[in-house]
Protein backbone atom coordinates (compact mmCIF):
# COMPACT_ATOMS: atom_id res chain seq x y z
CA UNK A 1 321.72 -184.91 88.62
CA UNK A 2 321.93 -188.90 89.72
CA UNK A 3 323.91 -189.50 86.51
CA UNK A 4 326.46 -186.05 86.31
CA UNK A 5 329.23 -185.39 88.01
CA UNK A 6 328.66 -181.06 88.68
CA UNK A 7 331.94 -179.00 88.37
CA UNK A 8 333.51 -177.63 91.31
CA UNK A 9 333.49 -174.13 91.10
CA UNK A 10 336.56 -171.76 92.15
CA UNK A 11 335.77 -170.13 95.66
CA UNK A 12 335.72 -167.06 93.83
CA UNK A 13 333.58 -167.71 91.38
CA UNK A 14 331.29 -168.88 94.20
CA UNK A 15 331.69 -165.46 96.41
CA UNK A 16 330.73 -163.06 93.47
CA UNK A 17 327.40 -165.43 92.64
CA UNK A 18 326.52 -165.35 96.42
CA UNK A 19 327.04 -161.07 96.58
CA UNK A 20 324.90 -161.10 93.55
CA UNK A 21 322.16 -162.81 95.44
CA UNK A 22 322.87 -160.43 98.27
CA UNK A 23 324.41 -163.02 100.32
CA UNK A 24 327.28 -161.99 102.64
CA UNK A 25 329.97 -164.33 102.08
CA UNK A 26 333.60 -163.71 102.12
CA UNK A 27 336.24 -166.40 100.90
CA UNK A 28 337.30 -166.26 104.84
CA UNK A 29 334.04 -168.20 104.93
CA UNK A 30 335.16 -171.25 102.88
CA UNK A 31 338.70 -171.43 104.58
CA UNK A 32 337.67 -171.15 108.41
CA UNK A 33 333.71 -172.23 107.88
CA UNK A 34 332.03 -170.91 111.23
CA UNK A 35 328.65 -173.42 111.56
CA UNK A 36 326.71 -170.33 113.25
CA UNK A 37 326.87 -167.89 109.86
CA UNK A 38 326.82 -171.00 107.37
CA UNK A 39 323.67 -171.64 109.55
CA UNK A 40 322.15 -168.53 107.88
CA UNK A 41 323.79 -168.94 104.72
CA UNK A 42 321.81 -172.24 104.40
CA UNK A 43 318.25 -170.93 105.25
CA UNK A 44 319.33 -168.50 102.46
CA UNK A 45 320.14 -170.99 100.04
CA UNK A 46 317.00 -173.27 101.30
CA UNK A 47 314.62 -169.93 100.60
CA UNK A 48 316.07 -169.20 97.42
CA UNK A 49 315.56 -172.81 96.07
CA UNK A 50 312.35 -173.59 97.61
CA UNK A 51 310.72 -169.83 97.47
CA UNK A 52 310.07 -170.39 101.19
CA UNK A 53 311.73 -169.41 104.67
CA UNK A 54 312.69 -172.29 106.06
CA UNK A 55 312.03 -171.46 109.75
CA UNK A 56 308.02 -171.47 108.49
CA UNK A 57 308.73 -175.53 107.07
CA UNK A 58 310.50 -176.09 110.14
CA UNK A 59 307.00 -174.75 111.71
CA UNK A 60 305.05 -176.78 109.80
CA UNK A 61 307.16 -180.05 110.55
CA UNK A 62 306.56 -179.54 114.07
CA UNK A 63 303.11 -179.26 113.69
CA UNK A 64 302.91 -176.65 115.96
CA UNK A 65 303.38 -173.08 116.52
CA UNK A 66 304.68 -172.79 120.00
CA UNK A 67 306.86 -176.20 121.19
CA UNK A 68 305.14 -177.27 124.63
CA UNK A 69 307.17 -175.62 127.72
CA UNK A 70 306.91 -178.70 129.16
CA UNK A 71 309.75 -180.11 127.43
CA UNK A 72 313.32 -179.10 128.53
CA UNK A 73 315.34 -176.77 126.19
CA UNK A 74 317.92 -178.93 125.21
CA UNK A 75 315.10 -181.22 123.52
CA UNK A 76 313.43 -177.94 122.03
CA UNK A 77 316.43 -176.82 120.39
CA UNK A 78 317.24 -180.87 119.71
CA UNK A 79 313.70 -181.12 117.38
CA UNK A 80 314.45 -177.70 115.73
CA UNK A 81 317.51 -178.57 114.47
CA UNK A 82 316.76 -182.15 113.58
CA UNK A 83 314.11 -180.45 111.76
CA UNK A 84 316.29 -177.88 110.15
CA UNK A 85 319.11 -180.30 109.08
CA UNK A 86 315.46 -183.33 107.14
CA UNK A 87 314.77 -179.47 105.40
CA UNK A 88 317.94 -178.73 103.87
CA UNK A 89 318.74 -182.42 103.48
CA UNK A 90 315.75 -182.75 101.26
CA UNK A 91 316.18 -179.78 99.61
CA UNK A 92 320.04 -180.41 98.72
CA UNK A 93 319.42 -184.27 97.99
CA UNK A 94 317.36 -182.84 95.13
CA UNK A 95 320.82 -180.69 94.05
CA UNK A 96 322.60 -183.91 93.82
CA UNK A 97 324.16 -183.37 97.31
CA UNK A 98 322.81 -186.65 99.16
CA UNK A 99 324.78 -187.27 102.20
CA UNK A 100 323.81 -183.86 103.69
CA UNK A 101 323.53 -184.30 107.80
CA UNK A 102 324.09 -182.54 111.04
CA UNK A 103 327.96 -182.92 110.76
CA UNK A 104 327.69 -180.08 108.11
CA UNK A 105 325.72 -177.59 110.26
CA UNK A 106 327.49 -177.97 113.71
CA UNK A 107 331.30 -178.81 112.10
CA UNK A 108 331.42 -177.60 108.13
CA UNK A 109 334.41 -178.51 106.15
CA UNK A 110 336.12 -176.40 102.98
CA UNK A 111 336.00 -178.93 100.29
CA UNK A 112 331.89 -180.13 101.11
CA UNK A 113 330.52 -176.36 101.51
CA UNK A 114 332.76 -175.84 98.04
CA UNK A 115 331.18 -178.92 96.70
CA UNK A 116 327.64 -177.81 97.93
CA UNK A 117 327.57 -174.33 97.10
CA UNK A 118 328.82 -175.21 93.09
CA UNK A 119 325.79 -177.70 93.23
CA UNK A 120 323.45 -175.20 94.11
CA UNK A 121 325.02 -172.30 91.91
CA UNK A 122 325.06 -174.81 89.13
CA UNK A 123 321.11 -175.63 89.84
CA UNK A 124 319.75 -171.80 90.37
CA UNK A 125 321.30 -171.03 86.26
CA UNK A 126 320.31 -174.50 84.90
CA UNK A 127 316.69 -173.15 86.62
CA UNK A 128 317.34 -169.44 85.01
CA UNK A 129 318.18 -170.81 81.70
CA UNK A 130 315.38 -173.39 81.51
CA UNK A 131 312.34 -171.20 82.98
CA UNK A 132 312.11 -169.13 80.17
CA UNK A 133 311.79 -172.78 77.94
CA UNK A 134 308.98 -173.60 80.40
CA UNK A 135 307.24 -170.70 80.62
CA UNK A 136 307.14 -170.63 76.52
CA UNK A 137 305.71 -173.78 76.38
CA UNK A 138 303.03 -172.88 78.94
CA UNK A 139 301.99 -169.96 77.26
CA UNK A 140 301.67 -172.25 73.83
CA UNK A 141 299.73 -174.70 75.54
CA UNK A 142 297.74 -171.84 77.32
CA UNK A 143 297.18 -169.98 73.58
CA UNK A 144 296.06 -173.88 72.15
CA UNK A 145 293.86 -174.17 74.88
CA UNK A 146 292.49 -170.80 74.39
CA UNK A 147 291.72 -171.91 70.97
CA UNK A 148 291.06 -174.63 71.32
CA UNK A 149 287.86 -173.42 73.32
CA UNK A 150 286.69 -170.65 71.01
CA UNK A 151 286.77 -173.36 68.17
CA UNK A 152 284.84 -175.85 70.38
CA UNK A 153 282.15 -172.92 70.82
CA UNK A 154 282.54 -171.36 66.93
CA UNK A 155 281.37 -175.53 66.80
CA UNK A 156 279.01 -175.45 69.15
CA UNK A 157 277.38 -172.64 67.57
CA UNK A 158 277.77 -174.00 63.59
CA UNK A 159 275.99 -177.74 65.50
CA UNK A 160 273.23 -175.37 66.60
CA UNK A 161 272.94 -173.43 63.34
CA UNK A 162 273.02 -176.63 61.40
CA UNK A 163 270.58 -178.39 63.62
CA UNK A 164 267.94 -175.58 63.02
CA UNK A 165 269.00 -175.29 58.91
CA UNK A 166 268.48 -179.28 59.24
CA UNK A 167 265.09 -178.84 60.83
CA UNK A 168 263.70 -176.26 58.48
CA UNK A 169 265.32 -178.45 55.62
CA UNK A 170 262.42 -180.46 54.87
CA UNK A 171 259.83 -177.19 55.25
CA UNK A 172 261.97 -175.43 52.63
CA UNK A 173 262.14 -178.01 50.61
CA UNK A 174 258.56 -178.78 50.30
CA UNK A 175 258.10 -175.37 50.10
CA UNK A 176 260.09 -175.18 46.72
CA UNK A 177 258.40 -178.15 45.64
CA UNK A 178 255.11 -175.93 46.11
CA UNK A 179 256.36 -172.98 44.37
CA UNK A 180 257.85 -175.41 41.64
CA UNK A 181 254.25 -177.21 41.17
CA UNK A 182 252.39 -173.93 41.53
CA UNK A 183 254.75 -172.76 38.61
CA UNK A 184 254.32 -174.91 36.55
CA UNK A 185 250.77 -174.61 36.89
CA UNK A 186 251.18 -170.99 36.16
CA UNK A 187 253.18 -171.54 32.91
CA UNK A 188 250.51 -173.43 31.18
CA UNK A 189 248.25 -170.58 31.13
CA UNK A 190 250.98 -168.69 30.27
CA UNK A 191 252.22 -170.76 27.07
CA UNK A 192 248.22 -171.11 26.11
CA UNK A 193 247.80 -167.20 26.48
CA UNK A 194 251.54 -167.06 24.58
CA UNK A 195 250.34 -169.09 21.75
CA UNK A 196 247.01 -167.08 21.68
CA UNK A 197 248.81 -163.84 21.35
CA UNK A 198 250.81 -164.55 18.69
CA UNK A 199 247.78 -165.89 16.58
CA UNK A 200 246.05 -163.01 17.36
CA UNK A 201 249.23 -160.68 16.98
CA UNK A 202 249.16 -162.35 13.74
CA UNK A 203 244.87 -162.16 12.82
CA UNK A 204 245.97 -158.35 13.74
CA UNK A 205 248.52 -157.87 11.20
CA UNK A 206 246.31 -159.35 9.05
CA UNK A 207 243.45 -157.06 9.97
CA UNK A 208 245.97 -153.62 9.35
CA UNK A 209 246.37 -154.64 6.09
CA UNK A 210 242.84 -155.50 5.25
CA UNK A 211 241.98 -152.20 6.83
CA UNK A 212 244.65 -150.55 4.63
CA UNK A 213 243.28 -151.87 1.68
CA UNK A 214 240.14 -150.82 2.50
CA UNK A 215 241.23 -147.41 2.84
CA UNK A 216 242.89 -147.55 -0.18
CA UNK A 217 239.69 -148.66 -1.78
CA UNK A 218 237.73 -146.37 0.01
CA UNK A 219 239.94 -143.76 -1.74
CA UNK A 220 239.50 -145.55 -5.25
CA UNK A 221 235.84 -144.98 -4.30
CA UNK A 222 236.35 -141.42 -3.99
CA UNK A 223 238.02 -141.16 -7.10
CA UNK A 224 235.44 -142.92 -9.04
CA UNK A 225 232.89 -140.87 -7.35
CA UNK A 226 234.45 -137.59 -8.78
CA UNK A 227 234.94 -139.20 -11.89
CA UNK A 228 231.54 -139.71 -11.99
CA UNK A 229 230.29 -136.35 -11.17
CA UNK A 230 232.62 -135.13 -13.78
CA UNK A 231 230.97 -137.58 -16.21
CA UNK A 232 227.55 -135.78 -15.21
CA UNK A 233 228.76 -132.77 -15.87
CA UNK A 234 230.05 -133.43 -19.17
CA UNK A 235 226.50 -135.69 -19.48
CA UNK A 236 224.47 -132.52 -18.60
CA UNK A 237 226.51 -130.71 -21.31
CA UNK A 238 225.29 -133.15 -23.35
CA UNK A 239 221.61 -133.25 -22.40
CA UNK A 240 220.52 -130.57 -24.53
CA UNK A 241 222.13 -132.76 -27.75
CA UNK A 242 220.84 -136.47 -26.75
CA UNK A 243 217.97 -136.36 -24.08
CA UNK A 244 217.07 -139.97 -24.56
CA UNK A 245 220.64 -140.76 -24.76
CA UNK A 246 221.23 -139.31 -21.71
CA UNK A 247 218.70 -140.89 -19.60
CA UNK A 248 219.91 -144.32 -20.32
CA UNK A 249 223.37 -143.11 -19.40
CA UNK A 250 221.54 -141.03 -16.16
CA UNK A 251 220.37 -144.12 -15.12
CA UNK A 252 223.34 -146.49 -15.73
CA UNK A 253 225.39 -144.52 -13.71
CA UNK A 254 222.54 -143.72 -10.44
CA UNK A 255 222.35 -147.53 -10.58
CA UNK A 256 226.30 -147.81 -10.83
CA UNK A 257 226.03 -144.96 -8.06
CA UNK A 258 224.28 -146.83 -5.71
CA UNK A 259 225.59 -149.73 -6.10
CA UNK A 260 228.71 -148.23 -4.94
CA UNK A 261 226.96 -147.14 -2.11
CA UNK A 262 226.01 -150.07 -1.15
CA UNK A 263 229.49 -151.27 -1.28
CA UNK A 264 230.76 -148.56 0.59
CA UNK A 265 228.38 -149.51 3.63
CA UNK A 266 229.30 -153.27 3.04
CA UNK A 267 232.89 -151.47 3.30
CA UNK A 268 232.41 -149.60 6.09
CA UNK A 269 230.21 -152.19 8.28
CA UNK A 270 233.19 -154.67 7.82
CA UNK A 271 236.04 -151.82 9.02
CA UNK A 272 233.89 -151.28 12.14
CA UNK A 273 233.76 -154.30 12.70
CA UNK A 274 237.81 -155.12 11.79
CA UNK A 275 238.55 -152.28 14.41
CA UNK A 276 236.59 -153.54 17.53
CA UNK A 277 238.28 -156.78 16.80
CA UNK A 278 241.55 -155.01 16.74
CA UNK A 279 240.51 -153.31 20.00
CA UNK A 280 239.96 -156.75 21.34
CA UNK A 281 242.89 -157.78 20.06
CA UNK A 282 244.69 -154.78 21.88
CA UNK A 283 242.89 -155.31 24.84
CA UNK A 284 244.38 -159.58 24.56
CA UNK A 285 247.87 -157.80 23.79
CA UNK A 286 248.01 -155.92 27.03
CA UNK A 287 246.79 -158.89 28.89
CA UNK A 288 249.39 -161.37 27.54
CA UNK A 289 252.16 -158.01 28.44
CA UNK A 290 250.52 -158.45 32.08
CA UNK A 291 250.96 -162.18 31.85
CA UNK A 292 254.29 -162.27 30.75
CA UNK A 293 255.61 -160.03 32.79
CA UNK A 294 254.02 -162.04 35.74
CA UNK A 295 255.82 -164.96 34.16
CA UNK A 296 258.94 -163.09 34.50
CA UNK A 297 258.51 -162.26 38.19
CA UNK A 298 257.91 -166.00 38.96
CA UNK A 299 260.98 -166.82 36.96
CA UNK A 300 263.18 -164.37 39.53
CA UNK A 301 261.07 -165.66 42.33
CA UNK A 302 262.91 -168.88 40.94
CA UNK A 303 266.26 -167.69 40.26
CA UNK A 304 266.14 -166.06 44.02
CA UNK A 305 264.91 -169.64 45.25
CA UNK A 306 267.77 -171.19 43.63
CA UNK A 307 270.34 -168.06 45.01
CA UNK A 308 268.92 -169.68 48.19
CA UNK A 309 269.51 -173.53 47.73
CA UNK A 310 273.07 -172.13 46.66
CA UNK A 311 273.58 -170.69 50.07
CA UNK A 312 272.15 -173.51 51.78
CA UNK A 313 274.72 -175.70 50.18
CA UNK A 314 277.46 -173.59 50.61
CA UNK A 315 276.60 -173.07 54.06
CA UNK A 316 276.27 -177.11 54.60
CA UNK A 317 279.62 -177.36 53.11
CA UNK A 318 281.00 -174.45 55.33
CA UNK A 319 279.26 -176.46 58.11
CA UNK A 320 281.07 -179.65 57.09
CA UNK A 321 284.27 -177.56 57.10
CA UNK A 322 283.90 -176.45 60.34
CA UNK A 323 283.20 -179.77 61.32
CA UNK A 324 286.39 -181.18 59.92
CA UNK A 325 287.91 -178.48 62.04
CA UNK A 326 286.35 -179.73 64.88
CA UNK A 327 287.50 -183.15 64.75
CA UNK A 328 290.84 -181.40 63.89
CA UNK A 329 290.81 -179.48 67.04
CA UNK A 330 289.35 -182.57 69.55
CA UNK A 331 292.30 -185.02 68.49
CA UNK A 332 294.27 -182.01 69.36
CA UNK A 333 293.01 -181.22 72.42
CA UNK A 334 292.76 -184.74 72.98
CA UNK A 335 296.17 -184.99 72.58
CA UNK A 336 297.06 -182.22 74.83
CA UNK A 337 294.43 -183.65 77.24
CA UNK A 338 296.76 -187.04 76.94
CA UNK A 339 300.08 -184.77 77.47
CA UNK A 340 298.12 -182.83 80.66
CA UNK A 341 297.25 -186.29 82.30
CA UNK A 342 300.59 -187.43 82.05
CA UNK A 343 301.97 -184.11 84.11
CA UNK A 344 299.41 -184.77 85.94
CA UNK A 345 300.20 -188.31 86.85
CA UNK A 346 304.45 -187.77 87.14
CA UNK A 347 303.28 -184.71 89.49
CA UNK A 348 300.79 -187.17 91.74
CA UNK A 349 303.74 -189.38 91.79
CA UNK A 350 306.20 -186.76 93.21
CA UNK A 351 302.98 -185.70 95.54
CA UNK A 352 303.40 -189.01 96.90
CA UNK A 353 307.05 -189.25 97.37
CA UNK A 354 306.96 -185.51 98.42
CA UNK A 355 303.89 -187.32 101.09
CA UNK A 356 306.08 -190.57 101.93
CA UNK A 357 308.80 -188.60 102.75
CA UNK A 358 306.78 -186.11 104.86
CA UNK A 359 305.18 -188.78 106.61
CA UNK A 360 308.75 -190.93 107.25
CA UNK A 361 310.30 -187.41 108.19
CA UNK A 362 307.42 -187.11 110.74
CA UNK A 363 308.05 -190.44 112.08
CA UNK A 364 311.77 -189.88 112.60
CA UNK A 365 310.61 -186.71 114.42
CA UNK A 366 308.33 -188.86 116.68
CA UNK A 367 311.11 -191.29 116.90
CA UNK A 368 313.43 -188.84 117.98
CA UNK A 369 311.28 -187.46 119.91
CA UNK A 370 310.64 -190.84 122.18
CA UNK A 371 314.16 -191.45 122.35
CA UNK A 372 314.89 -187.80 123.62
CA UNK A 373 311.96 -189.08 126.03
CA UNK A 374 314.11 -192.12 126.58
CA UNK A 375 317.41 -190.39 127.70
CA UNK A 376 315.62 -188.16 130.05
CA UNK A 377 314.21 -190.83 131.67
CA UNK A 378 317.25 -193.40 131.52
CA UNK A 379 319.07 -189.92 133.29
CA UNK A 380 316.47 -189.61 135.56
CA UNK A 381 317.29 -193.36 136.42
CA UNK A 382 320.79 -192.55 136.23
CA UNK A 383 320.42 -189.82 138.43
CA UNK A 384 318.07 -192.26 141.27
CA UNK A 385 320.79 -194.63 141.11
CA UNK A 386 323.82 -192.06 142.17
CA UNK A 387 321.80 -191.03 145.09
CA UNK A 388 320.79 -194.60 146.12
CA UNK A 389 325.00 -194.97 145.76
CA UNK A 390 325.72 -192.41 148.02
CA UNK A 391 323.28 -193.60 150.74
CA UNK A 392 324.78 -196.34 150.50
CA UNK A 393 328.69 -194.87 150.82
CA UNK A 394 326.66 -193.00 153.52
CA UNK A 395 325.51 -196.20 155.40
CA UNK A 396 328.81 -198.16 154.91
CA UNK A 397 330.80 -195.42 156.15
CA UNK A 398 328.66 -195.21 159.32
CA UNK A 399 329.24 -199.21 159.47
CA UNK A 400 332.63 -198.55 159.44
CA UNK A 401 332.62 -196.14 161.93
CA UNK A 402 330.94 -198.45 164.33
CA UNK A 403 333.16 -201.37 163.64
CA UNK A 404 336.53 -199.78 163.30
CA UNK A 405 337.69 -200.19 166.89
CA UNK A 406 336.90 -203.59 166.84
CA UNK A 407 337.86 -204.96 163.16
CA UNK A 408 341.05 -202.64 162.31
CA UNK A 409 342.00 -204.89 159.46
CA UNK A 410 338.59 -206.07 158.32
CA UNK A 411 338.03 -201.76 158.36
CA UNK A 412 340.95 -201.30 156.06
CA UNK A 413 339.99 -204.09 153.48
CA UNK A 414 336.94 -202.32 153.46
CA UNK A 415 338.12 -198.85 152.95
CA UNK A 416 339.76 -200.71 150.41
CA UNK A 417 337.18 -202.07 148.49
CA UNK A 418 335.05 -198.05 149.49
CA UNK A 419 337.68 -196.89 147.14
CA UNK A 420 337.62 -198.80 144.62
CA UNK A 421 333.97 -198.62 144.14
CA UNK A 422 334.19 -194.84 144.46
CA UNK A 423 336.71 -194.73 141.45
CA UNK A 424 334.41 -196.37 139.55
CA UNK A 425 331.34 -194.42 140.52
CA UNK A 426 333.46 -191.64 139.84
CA UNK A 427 334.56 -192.91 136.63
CA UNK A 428 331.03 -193.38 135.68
CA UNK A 429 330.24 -190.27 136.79
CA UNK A 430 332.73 -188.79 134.74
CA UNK A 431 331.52 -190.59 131.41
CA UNK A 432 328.24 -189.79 131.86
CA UNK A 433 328.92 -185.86 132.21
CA UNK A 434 331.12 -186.43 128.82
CA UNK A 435 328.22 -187.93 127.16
CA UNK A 436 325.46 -185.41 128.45
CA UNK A 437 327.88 -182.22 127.72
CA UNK A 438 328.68 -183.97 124.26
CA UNK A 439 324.94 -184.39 123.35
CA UNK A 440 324.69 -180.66 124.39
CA UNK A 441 327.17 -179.51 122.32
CA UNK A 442 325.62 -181.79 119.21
CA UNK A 443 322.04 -179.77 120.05
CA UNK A 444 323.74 -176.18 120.17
């Protein structure tokens, strides 16, 4: 406002902004200002700037609720409005109105209430139009604060998760080292009993054909059997023809007979014993199906184990994410942090002005109130010296009295100077009425 020169608004213009505050105003008011109702019309302005009645700053001022009774009235009503005018002066230095002072409450002019009030219209719109700006940005850095917290605790809680993941680390680790060592132990068994099936898978193929040849010959048996019961039938045809010839033959073929018995035991012995091997070898079989399905459980035991290093990575990545984030979100909030302690500073600084001027309004309050102190007792003395002037008049008239038969001439240059000095006591007299009823009229 230092650096602008603010438009003078048409009284109009000024009228129809004050009714919309629900200010009575009239343009009567800017051609014949009365001080008593612009009075008003300045506690109004002072209240709508400041959101504060100004009689209650006045109050405060003071620094007291009730002004003593011992002081006289005119010195009361002298601090008020010496207080009243530092209020509105403040406030309206601030507008851009600086040389605001008592001459404008007790004797407003046209073209300086004009000039004021278009200041202060000016203000309250630059105010409307640039609250809505502020109150924006305060409700951005209010939402980047708010998130900016829930990410510092979503952090707080991935440091804590990732501190206990990092703890367990190494126990999980060694742990799959365990499994990984007690697996391998496991698969050598497992490859030994996998080689050992297959040789025996294969010493039982081998052992289905043998025993299918055996059948086989077991049948050929058979069939030379019958053949050779058909032979004896045909011999014992023959008996009667060739006896002799027939006992050679007889006995040929009981030797041949038995001979094939024998074979047939041999036969038989060795298929026994070629099916309890293949029992065994059964028996093996269902062990190595045990086995390898064991083998396949520890392999998903494995897989599942490596499902959960997968996670742990991905959630150490997610955690270095997050932590990226976090960095993100501190230089932003140390940023903001930055911006905040900057307001912060510019609004100690106006504190302090806002103080200095407090205090040097205070001490002009003091000061005005000594010198009030001053002036009543300088009238008091004023007032001691009259009286000792009229004793006096008193005394040299009696003198007078006394000598005026004798010194007729030295009585009459004496009334002459009496008058004189009256004049000028009355003279005096006269001033200092002017100058009290003036400093009245300056107080009402």
């Amino acid at each position: 406002m230092t650096d602008f020169e603010c438009p003078i608004l048409p009284i109009s213009e000024i009228c129809l902004f004050f009714r919309d505050c629900k200010i009575d105003i009239s343009e009567k008011d800017f051609k014949s200002p009365d001080p008593r109702k612009w009075h008003a019309i300045y506690g109004e302005m002072f209240e709508i700037q400041v959101k504060r009645s100004i009689d209650q700053v006045v109050q405060q001022m003071l620094m007291v609720s009730v002004v003593d009774k011992s002081y006289h009235e005119y010195k009361e009503e002298g601090c008020a409005l010496m207080a009243y005018t530092l209020c509105l002066a403040r406030v309206f230095n601030v507008l851009g109105f600086k040389d605001f002072s008592l001459r404008d409450l007790v004797s407003p002019t046209s073209d300086r209430i004009q000039k004021l009030s278009s200041l202060f219209i000016n203000m309250v719109r630059h105010t409307q139009i640039r609250r809505p700006l502020i109150e924006n940005i305060i409700q951005r850095v209010q939402v980047n604060v708010g998130q900016s917290v829930s990410a510092r605790n979503r952090n707080k809680e991935l440091k804590e998760e990732y501190g206990k993941a990092k703890e367990e680390q190494p126990v999980i680790e060694a742990e799959i080292k365990e499994k990984s060592e007690e697996l391998e132990q496991e698969k050598l068994p497992i490859i030994e009993l996998t080689r050992e099936s297959e040789e025996e898978k294969r010493i039982s193929e081998s052992l289905k054909l043998r025993h299918a040849e055996l059948k086989l010959e077991k049948e050929r048996f058979k069939q030379d059997v019958l053949q050779i019961q058909q032979n004896l039938e045909a011999l014992s045809c023959k008996v009667v023809k060739s006896p002799q010839r027939f006992r050679k033959e007889l006995e040929r073929l009981k030797e041949r007979v038995s001979e094939l018995k024998e074979e047939l035991r041999t036969k038989e012995r060795q298929s026994s014993e070629n099916r309890q091997l293949l029992e065994t070898t059964i028996q093996k079989h269902s062990a190595l199906q045990k086995a390898v399905k064991l083998s396949t459980e520890v392999t998903q035991d494995m897989e599942k184990e490596n499902e959960l290093d997968s996670q742990i990575k991905q959630l150490s990545e997610y955690i270095t994410e997050q932590q990226e984030v976090f960095k993100k979100s501190m230089t932003k909030q140390e940023d903001l942090m930055e911006r905040l302690a900057i307001r912060k500073e510019a609004r100690n600084k106006v504190q302090h002005q806002v103080d200095g001027y407090k205090k040097s309004t205070y001490q002009q309050l003091m000061d005005l109130k000594q010198h009030l102190s001053k002036l009543e007792s300088n009238f008091k003395v004023y007032k001691s010296e009259i009286s000792q002037l009229h004793s006096q008049m008193e005394a040299k008239k009696n003198c007078i009295q006394e000598l005026e038969a004798s010194k007729e001439e030295e009585r009459n240059n004496f009334q002459r100077k009496c008058n004189a000095k009256t004049e000028e006591i009355n003279n005096y007299n006269e001033n200092l009425v002017k100058v009290f009823e003036q400093f009245q009229a300056l107080m009402n």
